[in-house]
C-alpha atoms as a PDB file:
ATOM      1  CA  UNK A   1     -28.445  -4.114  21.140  1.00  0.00           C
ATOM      2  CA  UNK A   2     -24.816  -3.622  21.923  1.00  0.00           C
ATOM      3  CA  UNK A   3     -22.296  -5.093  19.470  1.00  0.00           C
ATOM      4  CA  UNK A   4     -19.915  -8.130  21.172  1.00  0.00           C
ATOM      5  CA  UNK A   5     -16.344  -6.923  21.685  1.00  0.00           C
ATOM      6  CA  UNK A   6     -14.539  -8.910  19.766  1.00  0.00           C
ATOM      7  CA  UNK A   7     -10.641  -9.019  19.758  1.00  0.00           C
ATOM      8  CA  UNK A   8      -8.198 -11.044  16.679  1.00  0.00           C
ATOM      9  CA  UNK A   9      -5.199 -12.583  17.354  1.00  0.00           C
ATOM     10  CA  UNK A  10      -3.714 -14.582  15.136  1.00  0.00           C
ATOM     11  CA  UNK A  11      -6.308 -14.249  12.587  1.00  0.00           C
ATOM     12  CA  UNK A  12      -8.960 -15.781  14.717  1.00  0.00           C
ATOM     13  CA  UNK A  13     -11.491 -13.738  15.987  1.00  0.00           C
ATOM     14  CA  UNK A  14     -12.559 -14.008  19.488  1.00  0.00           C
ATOM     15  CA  UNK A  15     -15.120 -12.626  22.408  1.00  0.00           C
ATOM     16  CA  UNK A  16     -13.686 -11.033  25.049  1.00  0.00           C
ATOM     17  CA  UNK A  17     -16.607 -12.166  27.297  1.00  0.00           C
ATOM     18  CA  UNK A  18     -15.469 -15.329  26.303  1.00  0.00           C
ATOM     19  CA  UNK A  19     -11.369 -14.808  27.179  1.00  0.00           C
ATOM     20  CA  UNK A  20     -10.127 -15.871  30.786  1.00  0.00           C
ATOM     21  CA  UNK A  21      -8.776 -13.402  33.237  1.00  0.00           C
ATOM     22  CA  UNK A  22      -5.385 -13.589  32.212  1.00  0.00           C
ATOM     23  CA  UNK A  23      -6.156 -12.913  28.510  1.00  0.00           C
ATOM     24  CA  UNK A  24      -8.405 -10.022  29.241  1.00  0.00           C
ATOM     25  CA  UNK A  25      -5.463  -8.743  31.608  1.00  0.00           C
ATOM     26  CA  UNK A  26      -2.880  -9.281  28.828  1.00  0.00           C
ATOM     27  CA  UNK A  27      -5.596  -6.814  25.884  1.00  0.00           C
ATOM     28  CA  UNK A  28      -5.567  -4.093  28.957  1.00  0.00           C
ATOM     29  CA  UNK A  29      -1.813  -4.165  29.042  1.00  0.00           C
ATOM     30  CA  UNK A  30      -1.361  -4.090  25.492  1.00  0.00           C
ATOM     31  CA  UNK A  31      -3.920  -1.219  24.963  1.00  0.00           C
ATOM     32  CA  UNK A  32      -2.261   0.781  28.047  1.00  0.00           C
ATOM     33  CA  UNK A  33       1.260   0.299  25.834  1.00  0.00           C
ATOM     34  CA  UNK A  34       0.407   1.378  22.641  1.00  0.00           C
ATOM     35  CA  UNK A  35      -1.268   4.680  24.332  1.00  0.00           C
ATOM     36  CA  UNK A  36       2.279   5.119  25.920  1.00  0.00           C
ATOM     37  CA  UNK A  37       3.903   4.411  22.670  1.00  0.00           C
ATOM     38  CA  UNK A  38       1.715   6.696  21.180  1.00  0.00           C
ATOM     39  CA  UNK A  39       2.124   9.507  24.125  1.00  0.00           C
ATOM     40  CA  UNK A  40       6.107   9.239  23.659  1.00  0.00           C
ATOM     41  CA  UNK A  41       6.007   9.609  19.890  1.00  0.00           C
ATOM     42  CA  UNK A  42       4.042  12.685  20.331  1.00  0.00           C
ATOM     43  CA  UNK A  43       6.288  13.969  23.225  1.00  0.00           C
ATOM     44  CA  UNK A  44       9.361  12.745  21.012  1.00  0.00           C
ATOM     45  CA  UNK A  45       7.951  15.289  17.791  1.00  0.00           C
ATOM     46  CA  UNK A  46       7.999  18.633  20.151  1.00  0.00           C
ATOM     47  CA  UNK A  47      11.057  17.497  21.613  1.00  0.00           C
ATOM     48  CA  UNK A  48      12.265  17.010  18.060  1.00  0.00           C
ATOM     49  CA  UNK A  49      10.811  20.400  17.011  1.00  0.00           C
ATOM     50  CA  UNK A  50      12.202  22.425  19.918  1.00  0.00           C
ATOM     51  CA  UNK A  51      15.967  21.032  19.433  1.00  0.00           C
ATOM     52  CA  UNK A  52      15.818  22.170  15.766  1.00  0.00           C
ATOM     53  CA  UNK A  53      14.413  25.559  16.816  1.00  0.00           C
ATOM     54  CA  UNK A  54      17.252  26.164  19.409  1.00  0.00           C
ATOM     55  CA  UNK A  55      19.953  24.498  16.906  1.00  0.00           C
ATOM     56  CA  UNK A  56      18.675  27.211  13.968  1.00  0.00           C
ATOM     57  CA  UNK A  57      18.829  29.832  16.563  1.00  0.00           C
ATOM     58  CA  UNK A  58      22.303  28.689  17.856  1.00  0.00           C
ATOM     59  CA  UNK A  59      23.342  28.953  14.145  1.00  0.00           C
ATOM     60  CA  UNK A  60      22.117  32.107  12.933  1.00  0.00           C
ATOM     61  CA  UNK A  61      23.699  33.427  16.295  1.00  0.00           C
ATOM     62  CA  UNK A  62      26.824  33.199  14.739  1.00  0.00           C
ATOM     63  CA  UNK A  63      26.060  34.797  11.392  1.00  0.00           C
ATOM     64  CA  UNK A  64      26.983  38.253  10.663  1.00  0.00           C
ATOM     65  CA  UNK A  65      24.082  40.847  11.476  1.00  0.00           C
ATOM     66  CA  UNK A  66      22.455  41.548   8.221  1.00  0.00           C
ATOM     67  CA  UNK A  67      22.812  45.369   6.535  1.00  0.00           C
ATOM     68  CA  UNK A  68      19.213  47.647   6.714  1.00  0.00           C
ATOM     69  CA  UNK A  69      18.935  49.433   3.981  1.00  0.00           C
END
């Protein structure tokens, strides 16, 4: 037997089957949200780790070619 979804706001538990439209439209936008939220932190960490990448290799451009020995 499938298990109820259940949903807690507020600390009160509740059935979905049991929320009207509106509610059940408001959990879909909130669940479509955090996946964005989650998509742009994700996005935001390459981002984060390509600027460091080109600002390291912006910096060392500048520093004296090492000696081979």
């Amino acid at each position: 037997m499938p298990e109820e979804e259940k949903i807690v706001v507020d600390e009160v538990e509740h059935k979905v089957e049991d929320l009207n439209a509106e509610q059940k439209y408001m959990i879909a936008q909130i669940k479509d949200l955090q996946l964005n939220v989650s998509r742009s932190k994700f996005a935001l960490d390459q981002a984060q780790a390509a600027l460091n990448v080109f600002t390291n290799t912006l910096s060392k451009s500048f520093q004296p070619p090492k000696e081979e020995k």
